[in-house]
PDB file of N, CA and C in Angstrom:
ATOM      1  N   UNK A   1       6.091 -22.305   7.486  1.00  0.00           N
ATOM      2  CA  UNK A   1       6.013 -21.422   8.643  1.00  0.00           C
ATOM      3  C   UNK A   1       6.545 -20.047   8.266  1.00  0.00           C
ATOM      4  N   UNK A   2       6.464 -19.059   8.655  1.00  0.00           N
ATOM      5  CA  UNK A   2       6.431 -17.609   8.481  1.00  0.00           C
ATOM      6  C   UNK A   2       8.630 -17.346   9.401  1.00  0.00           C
ATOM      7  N   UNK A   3       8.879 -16.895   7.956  1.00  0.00           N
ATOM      8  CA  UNK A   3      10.243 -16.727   8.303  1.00  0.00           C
ATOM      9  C   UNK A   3      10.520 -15.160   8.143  1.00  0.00           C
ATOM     10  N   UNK A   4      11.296 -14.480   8.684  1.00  0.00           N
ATOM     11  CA  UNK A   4      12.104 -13.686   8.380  1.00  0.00           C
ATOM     12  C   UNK A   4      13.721 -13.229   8.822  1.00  0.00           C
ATOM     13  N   UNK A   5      14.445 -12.943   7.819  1.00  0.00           N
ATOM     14  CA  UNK A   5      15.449 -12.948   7.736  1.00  0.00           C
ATOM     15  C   UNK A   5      15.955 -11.414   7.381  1.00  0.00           C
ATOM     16  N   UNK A   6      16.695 -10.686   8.561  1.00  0.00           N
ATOM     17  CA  UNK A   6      17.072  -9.626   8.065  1.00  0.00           C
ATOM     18  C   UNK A   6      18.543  -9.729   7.270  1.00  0.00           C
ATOM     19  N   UNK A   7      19.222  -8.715   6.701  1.00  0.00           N
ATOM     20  CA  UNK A   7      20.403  -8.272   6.777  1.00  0.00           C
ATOM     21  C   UNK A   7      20.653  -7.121   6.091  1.00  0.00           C
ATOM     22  N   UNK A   8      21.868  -6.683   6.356  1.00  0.00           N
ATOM     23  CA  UNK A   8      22.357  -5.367   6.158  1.00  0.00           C
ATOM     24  C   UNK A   8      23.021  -4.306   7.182  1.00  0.00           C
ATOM     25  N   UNK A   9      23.372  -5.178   8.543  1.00  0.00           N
ATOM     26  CA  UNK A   9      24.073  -4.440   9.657  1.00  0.00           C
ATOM     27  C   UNK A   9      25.211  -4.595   9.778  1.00  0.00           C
ATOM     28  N   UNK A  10      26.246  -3.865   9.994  1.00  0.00           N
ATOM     29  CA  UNK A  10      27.704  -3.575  10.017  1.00  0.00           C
ATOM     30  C   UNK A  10      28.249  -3.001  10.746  1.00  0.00           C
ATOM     31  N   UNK A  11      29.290  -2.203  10.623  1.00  0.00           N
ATOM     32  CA  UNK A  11      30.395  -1.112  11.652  1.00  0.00           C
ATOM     33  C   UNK A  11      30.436   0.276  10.390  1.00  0.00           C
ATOM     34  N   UNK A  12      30.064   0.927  11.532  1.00  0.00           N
ATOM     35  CA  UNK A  12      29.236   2.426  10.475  1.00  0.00           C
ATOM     36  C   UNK A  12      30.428   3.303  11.461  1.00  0.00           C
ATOM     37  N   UNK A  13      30.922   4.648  11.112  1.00  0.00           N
ATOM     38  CA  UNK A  13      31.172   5.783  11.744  1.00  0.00           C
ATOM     39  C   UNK A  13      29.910   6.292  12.303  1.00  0.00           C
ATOM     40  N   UNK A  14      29.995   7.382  12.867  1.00  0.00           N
ATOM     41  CA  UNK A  14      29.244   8.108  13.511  1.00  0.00           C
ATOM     42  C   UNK A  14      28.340   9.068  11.878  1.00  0.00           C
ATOM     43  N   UNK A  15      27.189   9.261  12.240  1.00  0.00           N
ATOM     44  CA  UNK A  15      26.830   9.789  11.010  1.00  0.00           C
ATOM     45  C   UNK A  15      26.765   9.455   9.385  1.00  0.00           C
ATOM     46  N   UNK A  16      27.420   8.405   9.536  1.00  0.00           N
ATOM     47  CA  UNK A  16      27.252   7.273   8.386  1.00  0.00           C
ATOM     48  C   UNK A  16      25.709   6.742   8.098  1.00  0.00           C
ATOM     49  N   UNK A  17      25.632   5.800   7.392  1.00  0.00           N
ATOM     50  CA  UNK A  17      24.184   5.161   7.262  1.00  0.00           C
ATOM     51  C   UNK A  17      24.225   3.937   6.677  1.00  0.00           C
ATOM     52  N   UNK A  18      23.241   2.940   7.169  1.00  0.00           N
ATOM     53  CA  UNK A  18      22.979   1.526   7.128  1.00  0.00           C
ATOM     54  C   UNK A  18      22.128   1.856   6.182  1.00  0.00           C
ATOM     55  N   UNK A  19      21.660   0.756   5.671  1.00  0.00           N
ATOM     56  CA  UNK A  19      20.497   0.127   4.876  1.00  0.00           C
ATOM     57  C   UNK A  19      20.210  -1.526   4.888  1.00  0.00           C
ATOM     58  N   UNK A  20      18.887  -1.508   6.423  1.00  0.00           N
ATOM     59  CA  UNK A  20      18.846  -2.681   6.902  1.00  0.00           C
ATOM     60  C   UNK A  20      17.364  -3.632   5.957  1.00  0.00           C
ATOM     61  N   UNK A  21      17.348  -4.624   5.935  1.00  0.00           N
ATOM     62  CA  UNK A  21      16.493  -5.632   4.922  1.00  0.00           C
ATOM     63  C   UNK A  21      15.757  -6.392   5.816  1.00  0.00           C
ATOM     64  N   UNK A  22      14.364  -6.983   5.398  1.00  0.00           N
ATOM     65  CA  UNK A  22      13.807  -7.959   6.548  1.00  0.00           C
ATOM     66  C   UNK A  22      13.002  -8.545   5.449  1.00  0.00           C
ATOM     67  N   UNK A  23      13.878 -10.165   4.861  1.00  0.00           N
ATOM     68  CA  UNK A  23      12.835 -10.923   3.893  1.00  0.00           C
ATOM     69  C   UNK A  23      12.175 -11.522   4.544  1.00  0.00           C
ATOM     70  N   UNK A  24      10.356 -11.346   4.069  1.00  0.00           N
ATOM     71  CA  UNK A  24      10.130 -12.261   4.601  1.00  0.00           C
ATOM     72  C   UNK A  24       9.654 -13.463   3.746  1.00  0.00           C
ATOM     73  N   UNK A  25       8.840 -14.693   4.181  1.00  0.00           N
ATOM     74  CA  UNK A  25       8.383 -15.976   3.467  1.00  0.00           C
ATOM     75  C   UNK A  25       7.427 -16.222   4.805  1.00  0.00           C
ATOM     76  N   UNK A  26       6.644 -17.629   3.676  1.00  0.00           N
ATOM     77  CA  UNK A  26       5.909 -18.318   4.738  1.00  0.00           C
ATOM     78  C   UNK A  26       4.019 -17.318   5.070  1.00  0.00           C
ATOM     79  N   UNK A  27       3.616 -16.290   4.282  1.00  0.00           N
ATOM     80  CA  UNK A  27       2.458 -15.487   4.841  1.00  0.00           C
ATOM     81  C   UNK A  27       2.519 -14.215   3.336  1.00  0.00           C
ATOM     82  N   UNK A  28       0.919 -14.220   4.468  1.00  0.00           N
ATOM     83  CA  UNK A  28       1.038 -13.301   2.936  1.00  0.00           C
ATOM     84  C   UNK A  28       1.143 -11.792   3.132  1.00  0.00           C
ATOM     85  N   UNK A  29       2.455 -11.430   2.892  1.00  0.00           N
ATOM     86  CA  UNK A  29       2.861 -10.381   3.275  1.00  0.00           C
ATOM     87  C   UNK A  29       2.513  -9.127   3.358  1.00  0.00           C
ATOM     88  N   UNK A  30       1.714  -8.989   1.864  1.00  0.00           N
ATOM     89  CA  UNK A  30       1.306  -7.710   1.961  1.00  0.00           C
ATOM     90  C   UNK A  30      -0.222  -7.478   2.841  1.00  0.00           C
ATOM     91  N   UNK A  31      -0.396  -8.525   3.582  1.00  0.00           N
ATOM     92  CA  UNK A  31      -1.573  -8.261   4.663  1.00  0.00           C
ATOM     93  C   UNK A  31      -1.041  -8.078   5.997  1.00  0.00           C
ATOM     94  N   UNK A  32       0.070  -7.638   6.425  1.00  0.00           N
ATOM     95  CA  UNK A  32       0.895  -7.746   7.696  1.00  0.00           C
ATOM     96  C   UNK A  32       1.129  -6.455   8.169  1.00  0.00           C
ATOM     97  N   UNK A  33       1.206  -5.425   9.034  1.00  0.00           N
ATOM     98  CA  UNK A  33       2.185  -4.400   9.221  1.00  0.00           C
ATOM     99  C   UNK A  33       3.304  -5.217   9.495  1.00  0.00           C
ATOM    100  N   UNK A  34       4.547  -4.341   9.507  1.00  0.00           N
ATOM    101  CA  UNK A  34       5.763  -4.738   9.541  1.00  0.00           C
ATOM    102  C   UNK A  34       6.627  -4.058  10.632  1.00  0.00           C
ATOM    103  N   UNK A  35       7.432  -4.132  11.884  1.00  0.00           N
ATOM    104  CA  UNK A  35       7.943  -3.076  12.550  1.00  0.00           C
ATOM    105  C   UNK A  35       9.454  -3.353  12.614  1.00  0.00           C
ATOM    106  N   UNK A  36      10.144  -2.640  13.130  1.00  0.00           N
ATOM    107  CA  UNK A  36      11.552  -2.573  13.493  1.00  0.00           C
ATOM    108  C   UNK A  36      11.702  -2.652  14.946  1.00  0.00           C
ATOM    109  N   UNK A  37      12.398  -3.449  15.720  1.00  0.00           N
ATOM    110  CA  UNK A  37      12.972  -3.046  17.158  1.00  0.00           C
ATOM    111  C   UNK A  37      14.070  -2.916  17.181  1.00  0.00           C
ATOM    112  N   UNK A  38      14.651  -2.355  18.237  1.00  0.00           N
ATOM    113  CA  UNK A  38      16.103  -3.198  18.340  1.00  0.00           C
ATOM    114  C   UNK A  38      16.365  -3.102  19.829  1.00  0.00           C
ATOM    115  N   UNK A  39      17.536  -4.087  19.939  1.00  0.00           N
ATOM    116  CA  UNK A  39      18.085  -4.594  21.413  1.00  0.00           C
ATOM    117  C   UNK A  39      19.204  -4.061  21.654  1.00  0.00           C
ATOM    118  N   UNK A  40      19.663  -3.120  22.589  1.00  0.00           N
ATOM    119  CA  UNK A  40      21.284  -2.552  23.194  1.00  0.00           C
ATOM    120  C   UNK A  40      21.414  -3.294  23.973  1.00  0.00           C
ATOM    121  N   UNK A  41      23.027  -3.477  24.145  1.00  0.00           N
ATOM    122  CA  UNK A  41      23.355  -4.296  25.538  1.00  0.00           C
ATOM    123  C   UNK A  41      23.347  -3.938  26.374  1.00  0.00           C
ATOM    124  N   UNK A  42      22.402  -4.799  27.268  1.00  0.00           N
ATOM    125  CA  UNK A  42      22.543  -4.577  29.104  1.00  0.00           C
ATOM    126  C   UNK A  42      20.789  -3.876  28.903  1.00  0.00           C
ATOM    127  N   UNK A  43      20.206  -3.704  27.670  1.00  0.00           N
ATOM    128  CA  UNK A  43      18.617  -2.706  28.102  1.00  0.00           C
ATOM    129  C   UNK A  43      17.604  -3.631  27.318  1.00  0.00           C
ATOM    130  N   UNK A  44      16.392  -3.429  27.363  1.00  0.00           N
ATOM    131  CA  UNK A  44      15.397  -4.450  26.455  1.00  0.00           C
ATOM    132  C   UNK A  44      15.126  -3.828  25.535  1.00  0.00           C
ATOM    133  N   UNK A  45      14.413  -4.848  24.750  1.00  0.00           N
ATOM    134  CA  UNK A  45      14.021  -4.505  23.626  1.00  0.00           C
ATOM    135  C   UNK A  45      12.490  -3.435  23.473  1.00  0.00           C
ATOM    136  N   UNK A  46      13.446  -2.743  22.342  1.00  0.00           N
ATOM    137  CA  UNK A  46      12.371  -0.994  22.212  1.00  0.00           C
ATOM    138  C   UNK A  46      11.923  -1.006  20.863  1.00  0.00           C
ATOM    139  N   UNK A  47      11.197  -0.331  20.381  1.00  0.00           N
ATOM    140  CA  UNK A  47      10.124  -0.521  19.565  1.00  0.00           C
ATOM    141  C   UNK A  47      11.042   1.261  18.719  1.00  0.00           C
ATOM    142  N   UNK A  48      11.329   0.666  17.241  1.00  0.00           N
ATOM    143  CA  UNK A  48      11.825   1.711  16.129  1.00  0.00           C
ATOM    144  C   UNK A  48      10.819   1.981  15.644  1.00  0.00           C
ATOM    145  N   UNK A  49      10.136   1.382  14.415  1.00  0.00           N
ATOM    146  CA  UNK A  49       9.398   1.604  13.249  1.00  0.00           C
ATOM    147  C   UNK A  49       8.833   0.779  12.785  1.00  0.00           C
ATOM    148  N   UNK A  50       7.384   1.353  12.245  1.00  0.00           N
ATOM    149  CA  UNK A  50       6.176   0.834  12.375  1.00  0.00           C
ATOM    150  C   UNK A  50       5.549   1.185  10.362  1.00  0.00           C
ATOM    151  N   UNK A  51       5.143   0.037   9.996  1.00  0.00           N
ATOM    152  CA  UNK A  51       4.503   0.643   8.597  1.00  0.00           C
ATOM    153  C   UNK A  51       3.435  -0.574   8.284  1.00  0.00           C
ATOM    154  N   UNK A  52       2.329   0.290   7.577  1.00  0.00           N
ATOM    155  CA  UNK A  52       1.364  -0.436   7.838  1.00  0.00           C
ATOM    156  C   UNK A  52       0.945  -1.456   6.820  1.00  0.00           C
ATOM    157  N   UNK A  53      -0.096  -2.379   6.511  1.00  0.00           N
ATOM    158  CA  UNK A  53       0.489  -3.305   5.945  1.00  0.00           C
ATOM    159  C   UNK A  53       0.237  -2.626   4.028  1.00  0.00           C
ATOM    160  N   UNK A  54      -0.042  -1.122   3.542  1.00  0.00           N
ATOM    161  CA  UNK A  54       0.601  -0.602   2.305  1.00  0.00           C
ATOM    162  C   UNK A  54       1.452   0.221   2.224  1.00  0.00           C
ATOM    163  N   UNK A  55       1.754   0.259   3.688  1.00  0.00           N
ATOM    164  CA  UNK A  55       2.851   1.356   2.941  1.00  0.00           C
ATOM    165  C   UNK A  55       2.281   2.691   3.240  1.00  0.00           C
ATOM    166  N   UNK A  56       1.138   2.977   3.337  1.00  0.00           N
ATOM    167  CA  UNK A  56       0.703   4.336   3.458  1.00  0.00           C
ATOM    168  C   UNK A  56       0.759   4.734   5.048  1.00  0.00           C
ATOM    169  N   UNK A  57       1.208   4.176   5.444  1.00  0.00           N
ATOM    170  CA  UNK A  57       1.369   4.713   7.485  1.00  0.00           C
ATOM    171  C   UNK A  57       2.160   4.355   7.986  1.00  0.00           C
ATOM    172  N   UNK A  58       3.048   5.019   8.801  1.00  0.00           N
ATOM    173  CA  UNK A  58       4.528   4.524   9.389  1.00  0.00           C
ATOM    174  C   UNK A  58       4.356   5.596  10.695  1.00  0.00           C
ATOM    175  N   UNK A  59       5.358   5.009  11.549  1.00  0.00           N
ATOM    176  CA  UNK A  59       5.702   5.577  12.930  1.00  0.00           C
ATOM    177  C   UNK A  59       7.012   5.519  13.555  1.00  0.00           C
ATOM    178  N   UNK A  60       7.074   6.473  14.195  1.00  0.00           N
ATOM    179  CA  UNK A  60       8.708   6.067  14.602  1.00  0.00           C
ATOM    180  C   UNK A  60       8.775   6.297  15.653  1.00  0.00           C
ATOM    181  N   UNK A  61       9.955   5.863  16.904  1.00  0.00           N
ATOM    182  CA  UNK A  61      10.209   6.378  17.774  1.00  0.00           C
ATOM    183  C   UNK A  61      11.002   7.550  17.897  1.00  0.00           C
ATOM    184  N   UNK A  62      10.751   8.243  19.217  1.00  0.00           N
ATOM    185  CA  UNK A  62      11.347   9.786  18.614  1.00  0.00           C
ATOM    186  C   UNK A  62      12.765   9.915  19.043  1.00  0.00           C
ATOM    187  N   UNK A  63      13.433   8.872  19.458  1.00  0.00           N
ATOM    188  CA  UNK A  63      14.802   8.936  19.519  1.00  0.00           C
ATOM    189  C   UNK A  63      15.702   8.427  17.734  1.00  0.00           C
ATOM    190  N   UNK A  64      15.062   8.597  16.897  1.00  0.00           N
ATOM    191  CA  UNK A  64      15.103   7.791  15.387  1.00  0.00           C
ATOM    192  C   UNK A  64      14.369   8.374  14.357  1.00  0.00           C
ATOM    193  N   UNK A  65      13.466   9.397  15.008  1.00  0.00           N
ATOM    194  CA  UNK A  65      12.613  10.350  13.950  1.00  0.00           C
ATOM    195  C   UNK A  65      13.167  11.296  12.997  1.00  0.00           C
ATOM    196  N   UNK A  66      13.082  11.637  11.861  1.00  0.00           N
ATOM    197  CA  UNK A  66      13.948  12.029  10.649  1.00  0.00           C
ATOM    198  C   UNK A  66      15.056  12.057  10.443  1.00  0.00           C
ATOM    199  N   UNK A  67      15.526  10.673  10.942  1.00  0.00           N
ATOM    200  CA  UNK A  67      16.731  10.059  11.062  1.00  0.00           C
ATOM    201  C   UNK A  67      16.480   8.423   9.750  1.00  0.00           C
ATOM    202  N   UNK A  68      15.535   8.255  10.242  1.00  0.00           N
ATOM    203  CA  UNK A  68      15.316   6.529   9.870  1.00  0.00           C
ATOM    204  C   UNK A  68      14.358   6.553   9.113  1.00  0.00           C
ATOM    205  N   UNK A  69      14.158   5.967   8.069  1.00  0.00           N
ATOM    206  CA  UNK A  69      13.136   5.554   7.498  1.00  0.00           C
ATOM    207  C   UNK A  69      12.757   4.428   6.621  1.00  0.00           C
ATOM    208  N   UNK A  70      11.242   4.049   7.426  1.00  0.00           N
ATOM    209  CA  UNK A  70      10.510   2.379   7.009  1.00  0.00           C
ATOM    210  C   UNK A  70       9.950   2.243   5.441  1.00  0.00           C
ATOM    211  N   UNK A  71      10.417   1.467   4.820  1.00  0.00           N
ATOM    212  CA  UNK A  71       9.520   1.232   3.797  1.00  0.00           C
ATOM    213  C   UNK A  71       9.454  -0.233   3.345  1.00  0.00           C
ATOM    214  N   UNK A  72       8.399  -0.174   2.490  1.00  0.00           N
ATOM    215  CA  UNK A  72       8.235  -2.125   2.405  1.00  0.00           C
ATOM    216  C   UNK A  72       7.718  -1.839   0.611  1.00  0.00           C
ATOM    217  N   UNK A  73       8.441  -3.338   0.153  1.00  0.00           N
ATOM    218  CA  UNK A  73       8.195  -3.394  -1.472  1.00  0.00           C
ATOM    219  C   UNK A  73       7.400  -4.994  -1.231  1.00  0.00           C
ATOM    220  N   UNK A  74       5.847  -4.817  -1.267  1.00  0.00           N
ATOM    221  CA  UNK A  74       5.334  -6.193  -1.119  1.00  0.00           C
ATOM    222  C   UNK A  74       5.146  -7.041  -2.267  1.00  0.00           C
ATOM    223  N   UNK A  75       5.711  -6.484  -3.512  1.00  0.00           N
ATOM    224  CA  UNK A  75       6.266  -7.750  -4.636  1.00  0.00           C
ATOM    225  C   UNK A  75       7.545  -8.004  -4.435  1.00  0.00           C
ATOM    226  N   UNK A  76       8.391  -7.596  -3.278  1.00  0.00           N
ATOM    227  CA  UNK A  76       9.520  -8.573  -3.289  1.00  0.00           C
ATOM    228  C   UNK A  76       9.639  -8.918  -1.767  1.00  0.00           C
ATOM    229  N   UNK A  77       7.936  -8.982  -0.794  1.00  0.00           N
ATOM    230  CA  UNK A  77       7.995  -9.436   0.188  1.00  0.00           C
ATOM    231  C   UNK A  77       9.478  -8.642   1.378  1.00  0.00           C
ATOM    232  N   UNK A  78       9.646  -7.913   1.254  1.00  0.00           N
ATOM    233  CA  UNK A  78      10.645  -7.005   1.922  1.00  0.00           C
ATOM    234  C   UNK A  78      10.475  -5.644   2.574  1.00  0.00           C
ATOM    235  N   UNK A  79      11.028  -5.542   3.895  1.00  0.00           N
ATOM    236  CA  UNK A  79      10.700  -4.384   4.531  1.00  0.00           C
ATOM    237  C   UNK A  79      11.947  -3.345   4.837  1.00  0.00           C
ATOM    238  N   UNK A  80      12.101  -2.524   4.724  1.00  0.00           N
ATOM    239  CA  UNK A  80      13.832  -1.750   4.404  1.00  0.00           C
ATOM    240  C   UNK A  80      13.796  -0.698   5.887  1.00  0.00           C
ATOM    241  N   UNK A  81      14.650  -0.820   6.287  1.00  0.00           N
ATOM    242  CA  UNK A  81      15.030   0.476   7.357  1.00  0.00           C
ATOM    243  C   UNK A  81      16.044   0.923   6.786  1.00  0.00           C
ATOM    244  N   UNK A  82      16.407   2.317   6.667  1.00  0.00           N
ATOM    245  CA  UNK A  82      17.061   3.252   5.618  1.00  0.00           C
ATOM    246  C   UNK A  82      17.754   4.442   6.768  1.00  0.00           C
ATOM    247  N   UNK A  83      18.662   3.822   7.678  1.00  0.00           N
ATOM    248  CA  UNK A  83      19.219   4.428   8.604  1.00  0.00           C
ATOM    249  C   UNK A  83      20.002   5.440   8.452  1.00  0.00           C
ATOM    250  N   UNK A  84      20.090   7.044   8.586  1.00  0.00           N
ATOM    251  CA  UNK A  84      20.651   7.827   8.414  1.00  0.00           C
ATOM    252  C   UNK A  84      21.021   8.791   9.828  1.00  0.00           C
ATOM    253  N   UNK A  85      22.582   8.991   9.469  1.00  0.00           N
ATOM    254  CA  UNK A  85      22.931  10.477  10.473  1.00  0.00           C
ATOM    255  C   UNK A  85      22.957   9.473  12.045  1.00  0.00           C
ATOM    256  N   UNK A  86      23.789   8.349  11.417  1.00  0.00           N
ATOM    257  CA  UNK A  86      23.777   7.586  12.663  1.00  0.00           C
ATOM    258  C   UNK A  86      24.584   7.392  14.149  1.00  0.00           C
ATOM    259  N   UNK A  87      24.150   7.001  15.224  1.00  0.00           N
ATOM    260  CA  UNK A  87      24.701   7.604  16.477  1.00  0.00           C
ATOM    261  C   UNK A  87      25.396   6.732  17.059  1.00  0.00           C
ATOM    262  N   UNK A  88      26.523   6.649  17.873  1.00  0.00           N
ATOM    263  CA  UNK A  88      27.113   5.635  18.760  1.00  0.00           C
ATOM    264  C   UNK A  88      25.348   4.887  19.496  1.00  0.00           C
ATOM    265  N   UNK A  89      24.906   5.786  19.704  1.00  0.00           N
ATOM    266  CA  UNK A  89      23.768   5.264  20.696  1.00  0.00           C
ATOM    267  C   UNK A  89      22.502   4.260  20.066  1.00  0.00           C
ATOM    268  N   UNK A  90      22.705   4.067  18.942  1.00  0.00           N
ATOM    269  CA  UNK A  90      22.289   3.361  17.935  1.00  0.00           C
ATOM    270  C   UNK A  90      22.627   2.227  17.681  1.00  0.00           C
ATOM    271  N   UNK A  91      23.813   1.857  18.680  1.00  0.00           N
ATOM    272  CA  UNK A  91      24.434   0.227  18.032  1.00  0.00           C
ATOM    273  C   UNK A  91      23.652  -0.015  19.331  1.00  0.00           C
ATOM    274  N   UNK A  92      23.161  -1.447  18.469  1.00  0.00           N
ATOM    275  CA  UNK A  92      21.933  -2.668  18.849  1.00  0.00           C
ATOM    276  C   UNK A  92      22.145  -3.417  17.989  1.00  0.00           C
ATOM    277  N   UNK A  93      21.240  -4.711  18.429  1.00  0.00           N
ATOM    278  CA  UNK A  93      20.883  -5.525  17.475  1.00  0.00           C
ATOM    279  C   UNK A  93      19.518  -5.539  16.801  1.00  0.00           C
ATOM    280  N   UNK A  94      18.799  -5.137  15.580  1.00  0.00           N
ATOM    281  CA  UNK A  94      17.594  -4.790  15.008  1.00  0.00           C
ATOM    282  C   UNK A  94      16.797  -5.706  14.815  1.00  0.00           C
ATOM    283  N   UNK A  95      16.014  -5.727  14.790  1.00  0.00           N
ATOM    284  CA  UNK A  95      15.074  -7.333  14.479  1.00  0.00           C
ATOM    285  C   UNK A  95      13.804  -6.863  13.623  1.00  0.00           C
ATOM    286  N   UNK A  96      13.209  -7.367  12.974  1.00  0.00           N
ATOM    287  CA  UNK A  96      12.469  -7.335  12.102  1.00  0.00           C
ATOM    288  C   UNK A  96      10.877  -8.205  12.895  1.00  0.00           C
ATOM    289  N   UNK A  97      10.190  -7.558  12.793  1.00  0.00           N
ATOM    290  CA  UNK A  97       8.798  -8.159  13.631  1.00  0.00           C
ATOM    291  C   UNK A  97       7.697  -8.181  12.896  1.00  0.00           C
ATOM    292  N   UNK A  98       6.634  -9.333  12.158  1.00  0.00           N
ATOM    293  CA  UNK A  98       5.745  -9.355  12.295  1.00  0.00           C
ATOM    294  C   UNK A  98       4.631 -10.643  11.327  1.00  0.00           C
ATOM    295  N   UNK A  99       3.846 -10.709  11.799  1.00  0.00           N
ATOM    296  CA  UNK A  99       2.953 -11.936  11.395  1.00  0.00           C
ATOM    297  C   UNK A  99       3.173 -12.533  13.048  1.00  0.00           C
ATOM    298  N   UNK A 100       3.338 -11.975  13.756  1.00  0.00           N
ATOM    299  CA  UNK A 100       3.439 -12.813  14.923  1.00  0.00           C
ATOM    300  C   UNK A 100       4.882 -13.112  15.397  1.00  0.00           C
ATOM    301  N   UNK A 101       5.768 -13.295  14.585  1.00  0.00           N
ATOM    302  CA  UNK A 101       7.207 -13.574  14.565  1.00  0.00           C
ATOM    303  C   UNK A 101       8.313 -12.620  14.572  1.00  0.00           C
ATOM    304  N   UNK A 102       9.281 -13.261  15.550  1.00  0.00           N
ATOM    305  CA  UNK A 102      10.876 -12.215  15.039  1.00  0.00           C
ATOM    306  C   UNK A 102      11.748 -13.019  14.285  1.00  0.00           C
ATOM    307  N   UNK A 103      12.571 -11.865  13.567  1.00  0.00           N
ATOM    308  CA  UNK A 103      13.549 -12.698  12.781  1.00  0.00           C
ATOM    309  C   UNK A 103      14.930 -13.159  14.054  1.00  0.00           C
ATOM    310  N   UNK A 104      15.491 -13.173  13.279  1.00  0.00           N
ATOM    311  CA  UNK A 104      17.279 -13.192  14.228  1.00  0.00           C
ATOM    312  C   UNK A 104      17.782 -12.325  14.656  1.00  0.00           C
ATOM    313  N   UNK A 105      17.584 -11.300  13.660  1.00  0.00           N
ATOM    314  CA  UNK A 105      18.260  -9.692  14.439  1.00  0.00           C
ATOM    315  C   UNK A 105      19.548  -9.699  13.491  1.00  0.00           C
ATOM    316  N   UNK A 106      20.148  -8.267  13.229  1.00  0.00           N
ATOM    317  CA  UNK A 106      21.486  -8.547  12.243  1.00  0.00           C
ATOM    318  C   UNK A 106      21.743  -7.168  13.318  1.00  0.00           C
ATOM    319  N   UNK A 107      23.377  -7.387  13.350  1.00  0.00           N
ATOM    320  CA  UNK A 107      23.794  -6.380  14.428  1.00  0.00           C
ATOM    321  C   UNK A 107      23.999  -4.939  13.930  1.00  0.00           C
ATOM    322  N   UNK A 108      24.141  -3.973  14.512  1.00  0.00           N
ATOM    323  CA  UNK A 108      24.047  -2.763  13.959  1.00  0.00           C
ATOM    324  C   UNK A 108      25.363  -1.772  15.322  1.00  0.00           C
ATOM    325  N   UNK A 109      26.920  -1.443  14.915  1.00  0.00           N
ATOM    326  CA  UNK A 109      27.535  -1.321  15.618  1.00  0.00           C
ATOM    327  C   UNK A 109      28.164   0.440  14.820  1.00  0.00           C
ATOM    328  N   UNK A 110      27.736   1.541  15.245  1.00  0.00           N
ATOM    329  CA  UNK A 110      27.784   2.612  15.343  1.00  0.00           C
ATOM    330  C   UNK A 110      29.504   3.306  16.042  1.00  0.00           C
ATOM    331  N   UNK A 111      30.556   3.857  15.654  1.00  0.00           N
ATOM    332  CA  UNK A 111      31.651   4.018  16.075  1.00  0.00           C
ATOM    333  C   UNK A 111      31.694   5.346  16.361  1.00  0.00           C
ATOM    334  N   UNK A 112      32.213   5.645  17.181  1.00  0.00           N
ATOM    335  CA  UNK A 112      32.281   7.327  17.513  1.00  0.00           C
ATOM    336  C   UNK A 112      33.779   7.914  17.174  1.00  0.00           C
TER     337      UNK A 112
END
């Protein structure tokens, strides 16, 4: 079955930067786009970043735009969010989306 597993979320300062991971297994990856969401507490889940299934097309939301950036290495089945210049308003939990599936989410906690 089609797994993914992120990690790479922590306790960042303000303006610091993550570098979040989403392995996946189970599909064949490099036929997939790949996206980012993430979940704040108390609001639903919103839609980050979007890349397509080479690599040559990505999207972002514009609260995260030349801030964040998607990339995917499909010989090691992996999709990277490369979080920079990061905000209190940014801690969520991130989840990794696609083939149909979410992963678990790895938390992402931003300090002011």
């Amino acid at each position: 079955q089609v797994q993914l597993v992120e990690s790479g979320g922590g306790l960042v300062q303000a303006g610091g930067s993550l570098r979040l991971s989403c392995a996946a297994s189970g599909l064949i990856f490099s036929s997939y786009a790949m996206n980012w969401y993430r979940q704040a507490p108390g609001k639903e889940r919103e839609f980050v970043a979007f890349i397509n299934w080479s690599g040559g097309s990505t999207k972002y939301a514009d609260s995260v735009k030349g801030r964040f950036t998607i990339s995917r290495d499909n010989a090691k089945n992996t999709v990277i969010l490369q979080m920079n210049s990061l905000k209190p308003e940014d801690t969520a939990i991130y989840y990794c989306y696609g083939g149909g599936t979410w992963g678990q989410g790895t938390q992402v906690t931003v300090s002011s």
